[in-house]
N, C-alpha and C. Protein backbone atom coordinates (compact mmCIF):
# COMPACT_ATOMS: atom_id res chain seq x y z
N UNK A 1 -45.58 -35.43 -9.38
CA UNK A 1 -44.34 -36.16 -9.19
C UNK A 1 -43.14 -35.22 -9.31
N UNK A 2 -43.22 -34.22 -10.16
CA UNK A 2 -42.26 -33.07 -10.46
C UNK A 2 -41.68 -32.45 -9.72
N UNK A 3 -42.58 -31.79 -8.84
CA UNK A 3 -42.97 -31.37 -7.71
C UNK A 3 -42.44 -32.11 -6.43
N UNK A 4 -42.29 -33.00 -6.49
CA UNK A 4 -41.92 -34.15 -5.36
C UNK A 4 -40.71 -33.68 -5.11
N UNK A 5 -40.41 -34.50 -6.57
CA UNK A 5 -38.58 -34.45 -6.62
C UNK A 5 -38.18 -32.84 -6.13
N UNK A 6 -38.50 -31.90 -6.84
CA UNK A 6 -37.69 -30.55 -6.62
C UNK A 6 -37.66 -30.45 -4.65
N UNK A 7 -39.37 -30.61 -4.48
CA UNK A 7 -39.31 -30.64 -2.76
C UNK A 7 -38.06 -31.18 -1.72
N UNK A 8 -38.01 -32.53 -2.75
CA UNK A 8 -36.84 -33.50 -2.30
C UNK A 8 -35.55 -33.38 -2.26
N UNK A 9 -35.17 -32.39 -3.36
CA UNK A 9 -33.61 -32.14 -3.56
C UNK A 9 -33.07 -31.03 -2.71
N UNK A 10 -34.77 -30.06 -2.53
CA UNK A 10 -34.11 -28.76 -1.85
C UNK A 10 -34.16 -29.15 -0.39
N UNK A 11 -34.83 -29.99 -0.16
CA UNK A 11 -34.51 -30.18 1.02
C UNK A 11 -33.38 -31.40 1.60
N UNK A 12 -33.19 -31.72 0.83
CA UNK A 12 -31.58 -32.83 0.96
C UNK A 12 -30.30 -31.49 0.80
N UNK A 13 -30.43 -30.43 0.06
CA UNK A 13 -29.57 -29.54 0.13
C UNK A 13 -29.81 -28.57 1.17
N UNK A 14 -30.35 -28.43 2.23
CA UNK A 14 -30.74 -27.64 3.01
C UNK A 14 -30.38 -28.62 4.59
N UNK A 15 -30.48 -30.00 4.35
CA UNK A 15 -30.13 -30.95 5.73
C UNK A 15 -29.03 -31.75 5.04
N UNK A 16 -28.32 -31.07 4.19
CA UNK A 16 -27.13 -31.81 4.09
C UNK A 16 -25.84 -31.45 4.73
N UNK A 17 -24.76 -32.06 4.88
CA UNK A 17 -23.61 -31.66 5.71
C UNK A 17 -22.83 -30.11 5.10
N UNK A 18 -22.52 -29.51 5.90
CA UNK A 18 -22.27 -27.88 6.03
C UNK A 18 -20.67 -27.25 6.46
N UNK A 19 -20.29 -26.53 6.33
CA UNK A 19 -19.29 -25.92 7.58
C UNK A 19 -19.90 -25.49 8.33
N UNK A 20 -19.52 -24.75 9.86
CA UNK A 20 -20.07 -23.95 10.54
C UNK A 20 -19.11 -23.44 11.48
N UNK A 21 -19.37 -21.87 11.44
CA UNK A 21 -18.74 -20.77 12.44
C UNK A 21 -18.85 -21.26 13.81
N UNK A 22 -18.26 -21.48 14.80
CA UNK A 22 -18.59 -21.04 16.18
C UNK A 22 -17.44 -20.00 16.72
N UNK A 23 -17.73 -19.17 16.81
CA UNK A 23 -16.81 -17.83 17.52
C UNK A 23 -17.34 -18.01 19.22
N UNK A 24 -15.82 -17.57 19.92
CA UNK A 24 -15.82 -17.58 21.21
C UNK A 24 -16.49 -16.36 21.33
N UNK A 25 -16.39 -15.27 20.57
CA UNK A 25 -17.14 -13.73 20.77
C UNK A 25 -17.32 -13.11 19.47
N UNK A 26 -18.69 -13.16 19.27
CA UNK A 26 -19.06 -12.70 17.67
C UNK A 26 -18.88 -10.54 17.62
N UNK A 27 -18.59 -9.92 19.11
CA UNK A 27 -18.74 -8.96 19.10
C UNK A 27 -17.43 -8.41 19.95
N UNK A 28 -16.75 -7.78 19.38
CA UNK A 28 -15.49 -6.68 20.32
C UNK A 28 -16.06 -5.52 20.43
N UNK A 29 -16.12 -5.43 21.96
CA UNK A 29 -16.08 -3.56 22.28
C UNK A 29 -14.70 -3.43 23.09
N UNK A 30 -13.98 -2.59 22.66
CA UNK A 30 -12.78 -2.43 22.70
C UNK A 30 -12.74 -1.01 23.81
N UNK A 31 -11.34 -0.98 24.32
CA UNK A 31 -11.48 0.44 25.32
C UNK A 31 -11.52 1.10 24.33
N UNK A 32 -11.67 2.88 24.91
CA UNK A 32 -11.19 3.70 24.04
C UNK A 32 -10.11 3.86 23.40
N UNK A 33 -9.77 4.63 22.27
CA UNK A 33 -8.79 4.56 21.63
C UNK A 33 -8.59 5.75 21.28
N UNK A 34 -7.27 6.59 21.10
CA UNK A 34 -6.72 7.91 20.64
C UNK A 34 -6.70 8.14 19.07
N UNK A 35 -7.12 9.45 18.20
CA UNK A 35 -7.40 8.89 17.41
C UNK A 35 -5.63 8.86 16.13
N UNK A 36 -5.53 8.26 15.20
CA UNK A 36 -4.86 8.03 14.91
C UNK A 36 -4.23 6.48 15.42
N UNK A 37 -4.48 6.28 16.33
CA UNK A 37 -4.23 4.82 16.53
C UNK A 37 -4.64 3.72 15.88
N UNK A 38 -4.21 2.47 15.96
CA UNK A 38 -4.54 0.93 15.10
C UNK A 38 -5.40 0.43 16.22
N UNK A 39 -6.47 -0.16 15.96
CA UNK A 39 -7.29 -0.93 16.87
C UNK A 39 -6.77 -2.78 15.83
N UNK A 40 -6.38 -3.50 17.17
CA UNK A 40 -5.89 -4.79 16.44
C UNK A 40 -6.77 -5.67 17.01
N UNK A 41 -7.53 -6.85 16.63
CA UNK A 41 -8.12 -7.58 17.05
C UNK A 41 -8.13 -8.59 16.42
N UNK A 42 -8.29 -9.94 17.27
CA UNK A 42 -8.02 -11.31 17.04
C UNK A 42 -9.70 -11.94 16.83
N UNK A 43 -10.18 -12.32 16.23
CA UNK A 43 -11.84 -13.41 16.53
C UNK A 43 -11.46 -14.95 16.52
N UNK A 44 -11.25 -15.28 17.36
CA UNK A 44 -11.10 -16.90 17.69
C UNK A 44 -12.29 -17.59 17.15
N UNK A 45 -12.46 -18.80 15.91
CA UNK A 45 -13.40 -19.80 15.83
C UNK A 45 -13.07 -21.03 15.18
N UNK A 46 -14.34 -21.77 15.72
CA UNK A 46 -13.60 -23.45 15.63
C UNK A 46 -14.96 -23.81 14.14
N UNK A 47 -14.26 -24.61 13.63
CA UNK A 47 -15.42 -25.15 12.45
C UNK A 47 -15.94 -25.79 13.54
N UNK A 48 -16.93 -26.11 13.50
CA UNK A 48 -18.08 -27.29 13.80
C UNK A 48 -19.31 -27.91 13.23
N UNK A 49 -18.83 -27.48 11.83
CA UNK A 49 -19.67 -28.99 10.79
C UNK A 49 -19.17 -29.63 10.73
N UNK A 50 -19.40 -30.31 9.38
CA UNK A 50 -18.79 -32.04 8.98
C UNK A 50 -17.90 -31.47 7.63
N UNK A 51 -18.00 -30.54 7.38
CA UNK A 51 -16.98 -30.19 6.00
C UNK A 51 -15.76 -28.94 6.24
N UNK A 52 -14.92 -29.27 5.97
CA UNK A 52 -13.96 -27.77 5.98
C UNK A 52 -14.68 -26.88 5.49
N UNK A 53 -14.40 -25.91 6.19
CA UNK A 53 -14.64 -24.53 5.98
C UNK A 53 -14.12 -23.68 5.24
N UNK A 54 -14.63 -23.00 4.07
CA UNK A 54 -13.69 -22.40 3.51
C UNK A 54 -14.09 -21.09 3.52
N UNK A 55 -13.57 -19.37 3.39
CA UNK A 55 -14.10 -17.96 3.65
C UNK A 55 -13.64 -17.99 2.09
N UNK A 56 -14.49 -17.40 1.85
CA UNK A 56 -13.85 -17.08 -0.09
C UNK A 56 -13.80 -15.34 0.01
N UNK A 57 -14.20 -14.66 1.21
CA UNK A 57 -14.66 -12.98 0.53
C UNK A 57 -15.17 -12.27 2.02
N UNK A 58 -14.83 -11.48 2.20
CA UNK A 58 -15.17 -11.03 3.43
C UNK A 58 -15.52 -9.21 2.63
N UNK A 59 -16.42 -8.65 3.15
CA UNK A 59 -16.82 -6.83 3.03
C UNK A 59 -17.26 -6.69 4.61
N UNK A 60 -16.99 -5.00 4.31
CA UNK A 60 -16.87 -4.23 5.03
C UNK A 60 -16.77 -2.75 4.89
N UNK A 61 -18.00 -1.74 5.55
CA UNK A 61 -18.00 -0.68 5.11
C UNK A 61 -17.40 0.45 4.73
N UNK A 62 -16.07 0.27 5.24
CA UNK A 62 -15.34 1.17 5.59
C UNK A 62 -13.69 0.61 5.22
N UNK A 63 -13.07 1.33 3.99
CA UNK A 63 -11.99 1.12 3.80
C UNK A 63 -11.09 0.83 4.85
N UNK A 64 -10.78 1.53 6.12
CA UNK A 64 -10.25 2.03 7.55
C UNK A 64 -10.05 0.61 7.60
N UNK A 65 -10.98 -0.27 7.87
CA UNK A 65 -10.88 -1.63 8.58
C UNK A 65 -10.36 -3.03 7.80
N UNK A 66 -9.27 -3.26 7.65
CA UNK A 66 -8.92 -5.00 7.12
C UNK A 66 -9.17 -5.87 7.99
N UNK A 67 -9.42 -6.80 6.94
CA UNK A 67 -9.04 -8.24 7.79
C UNK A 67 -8.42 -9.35 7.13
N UNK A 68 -7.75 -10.39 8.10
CA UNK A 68 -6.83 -11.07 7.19
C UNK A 68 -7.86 -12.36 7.66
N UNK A 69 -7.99 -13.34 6.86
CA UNK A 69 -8.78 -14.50 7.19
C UNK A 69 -8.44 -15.95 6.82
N UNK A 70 -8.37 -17.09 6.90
CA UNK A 70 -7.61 -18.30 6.59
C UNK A 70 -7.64 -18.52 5.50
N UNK A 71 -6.90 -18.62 4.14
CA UNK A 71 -6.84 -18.93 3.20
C UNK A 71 -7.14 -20.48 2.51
N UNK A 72 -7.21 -21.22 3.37
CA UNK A 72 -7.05 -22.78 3.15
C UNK A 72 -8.20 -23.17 4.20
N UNK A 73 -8.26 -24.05 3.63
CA UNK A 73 -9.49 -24.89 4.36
C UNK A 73 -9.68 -24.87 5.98
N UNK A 74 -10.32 -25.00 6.66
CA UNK A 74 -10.00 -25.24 8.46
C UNK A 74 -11.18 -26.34 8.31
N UNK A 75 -10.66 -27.79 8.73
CA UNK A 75 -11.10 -29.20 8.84
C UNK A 75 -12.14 -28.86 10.26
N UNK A 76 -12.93 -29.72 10.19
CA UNK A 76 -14.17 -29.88 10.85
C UNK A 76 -13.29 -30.26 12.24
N UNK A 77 -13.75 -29.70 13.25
CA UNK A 77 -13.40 -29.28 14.83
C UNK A 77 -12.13 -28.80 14.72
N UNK A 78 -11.59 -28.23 13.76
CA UNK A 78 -10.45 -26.97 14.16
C UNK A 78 -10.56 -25.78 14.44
N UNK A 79 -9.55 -25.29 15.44
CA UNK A 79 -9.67 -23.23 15.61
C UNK A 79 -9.20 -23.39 14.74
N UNK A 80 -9.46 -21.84 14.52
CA UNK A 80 -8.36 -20.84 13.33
C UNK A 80 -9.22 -19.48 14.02
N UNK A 81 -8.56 -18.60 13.24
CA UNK A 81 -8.62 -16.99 13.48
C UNK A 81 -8.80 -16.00 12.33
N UNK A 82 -10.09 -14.85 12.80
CA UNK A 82 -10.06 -14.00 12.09
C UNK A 82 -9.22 -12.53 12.33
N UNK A 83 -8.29 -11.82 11.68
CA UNK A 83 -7.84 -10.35 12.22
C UNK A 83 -8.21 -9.43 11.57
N UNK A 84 -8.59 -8.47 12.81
CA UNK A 84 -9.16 -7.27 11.91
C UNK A 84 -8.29 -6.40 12.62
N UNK A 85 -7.94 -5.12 11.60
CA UNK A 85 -7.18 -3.92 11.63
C UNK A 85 -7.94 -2.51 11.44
N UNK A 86 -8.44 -1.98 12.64
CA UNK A 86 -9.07 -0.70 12.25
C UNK A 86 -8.32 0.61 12.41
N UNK A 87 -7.93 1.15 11.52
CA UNK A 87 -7.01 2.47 10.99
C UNK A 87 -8.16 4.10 11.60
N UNK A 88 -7.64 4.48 12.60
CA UNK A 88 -8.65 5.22 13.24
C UNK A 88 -8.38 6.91 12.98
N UNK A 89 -7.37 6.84 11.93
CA UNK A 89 -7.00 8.07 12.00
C UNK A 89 -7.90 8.46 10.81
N UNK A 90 -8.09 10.29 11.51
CA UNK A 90 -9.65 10.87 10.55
C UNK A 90 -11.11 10.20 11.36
N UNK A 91 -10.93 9.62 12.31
CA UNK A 91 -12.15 8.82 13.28
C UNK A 91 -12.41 9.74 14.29
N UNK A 92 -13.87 9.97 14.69
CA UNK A 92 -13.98 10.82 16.22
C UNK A 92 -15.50 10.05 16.74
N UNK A 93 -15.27 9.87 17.47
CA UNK A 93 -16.12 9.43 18.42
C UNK A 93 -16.79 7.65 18.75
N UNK A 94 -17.80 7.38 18.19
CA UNK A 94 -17.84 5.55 18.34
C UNK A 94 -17.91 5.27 17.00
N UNK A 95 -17.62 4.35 16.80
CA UNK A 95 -17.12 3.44 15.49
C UNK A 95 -17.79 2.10 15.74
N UNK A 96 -18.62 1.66 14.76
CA UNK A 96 -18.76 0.64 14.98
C UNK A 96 -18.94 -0.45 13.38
N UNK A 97 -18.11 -1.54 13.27
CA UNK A 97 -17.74 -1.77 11.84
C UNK A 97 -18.37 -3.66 12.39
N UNK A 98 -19.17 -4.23 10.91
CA UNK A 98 -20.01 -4.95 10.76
C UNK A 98 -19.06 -5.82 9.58
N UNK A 99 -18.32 -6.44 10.35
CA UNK A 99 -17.81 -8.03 8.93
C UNK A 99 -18.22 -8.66 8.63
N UNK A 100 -19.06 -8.85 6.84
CA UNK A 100 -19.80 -9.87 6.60
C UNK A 100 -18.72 -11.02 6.31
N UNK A 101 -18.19 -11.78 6.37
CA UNK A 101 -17.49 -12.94 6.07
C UNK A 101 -18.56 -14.11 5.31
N UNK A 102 -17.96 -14.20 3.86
CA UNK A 102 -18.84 -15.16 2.85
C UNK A 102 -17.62 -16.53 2.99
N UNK A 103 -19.19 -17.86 3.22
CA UNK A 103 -17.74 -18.97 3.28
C UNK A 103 -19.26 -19.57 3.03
N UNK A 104 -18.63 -21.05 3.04
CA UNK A 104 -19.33 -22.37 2.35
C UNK A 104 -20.36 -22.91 3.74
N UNK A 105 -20.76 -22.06 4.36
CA UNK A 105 -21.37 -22.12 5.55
C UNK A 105 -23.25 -22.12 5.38
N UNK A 106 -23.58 -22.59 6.02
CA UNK A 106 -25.51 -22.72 5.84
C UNK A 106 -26.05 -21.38 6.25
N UNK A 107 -25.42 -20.12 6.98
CA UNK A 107 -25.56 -19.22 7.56
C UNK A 107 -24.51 -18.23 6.99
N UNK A 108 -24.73 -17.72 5.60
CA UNK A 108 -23.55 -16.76 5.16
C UNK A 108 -24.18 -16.20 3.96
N UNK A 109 -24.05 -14.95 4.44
CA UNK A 109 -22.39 -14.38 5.30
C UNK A 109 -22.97 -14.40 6.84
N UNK A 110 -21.62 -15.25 7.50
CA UNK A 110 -21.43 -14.92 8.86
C UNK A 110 -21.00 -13.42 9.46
N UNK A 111 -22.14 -12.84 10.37
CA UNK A 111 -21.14 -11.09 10.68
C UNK A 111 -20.62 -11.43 11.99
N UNK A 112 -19.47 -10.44 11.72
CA UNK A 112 -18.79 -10.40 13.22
C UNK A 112 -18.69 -8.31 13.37
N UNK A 113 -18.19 -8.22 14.66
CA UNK A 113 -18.17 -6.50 14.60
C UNK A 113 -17.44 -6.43 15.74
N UNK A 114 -16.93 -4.40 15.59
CA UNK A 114 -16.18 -4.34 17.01
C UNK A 114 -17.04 -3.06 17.13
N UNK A 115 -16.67 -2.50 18.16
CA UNK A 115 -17.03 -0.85 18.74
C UNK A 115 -16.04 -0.47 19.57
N UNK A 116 -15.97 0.72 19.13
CA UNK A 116 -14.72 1.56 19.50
C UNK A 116 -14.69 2.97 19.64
N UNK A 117 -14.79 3.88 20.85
CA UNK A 117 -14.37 4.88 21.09
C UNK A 117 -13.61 5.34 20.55
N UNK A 118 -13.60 6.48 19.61
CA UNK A 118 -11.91 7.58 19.04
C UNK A 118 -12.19 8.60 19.62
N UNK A 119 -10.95 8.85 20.59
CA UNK A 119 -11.30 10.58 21.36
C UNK A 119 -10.34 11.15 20.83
């Protein structure tokens, strides 16, 4: 019977209501870039669970790259936007940077990434 229940709860927490990512493009490859330049980029996504979404923490390997991410909730079928800032100076050749983004999501951390030429 013990056994039942635990079966029961983890799986009521596993098919229960969620946030969820949908990005128009989970991946930027960007033109080349000179080095010393800012690579600026926008990630467009809409919640599409049943709960606001919230990002509590985003990493990333590489000091070089920020991102700024929604601070407040984004309600179930809203856009919002992620920005990332990659600082290319001291960079030579392809770059390629992997955003784990941690949020209240069934699939997290959600990654997003860009690639980028520094000549």
């Amino acid at each position: 019977m013990f056994l039942l229940m635990i079966i029961f709860l983890n799986s009521a927490a596993v098919l229960g209501p969620y946030a969820e990512f949908s990005f128009d493009d989970k991946v930027y490859k960007s033109a080349p870039i000179k080095e010393g330049e800012l690579l600026h980029h926008t990630f467009y996504f809409t919640n599409t669970g049943e709960l606001p979404l919230v990002i509590s923490n985003y990493e990333v390997a590489c000091a070089c790259t920020k991102v700024a991410y929604p601070k407040t909730p984004v309600a179930p079928g809203s856009r919002d936007s992620i920005v990332v800032d990659f600082d290319s100076e001291g960079k030579m050749g392809w770059q390629y940077r992997k955003i784990q983004l941690f949020a209240n999501t069934k699939k997290s951390p959600e990654v997003i990434e860009f690639r980028v030429r520094v000549d």
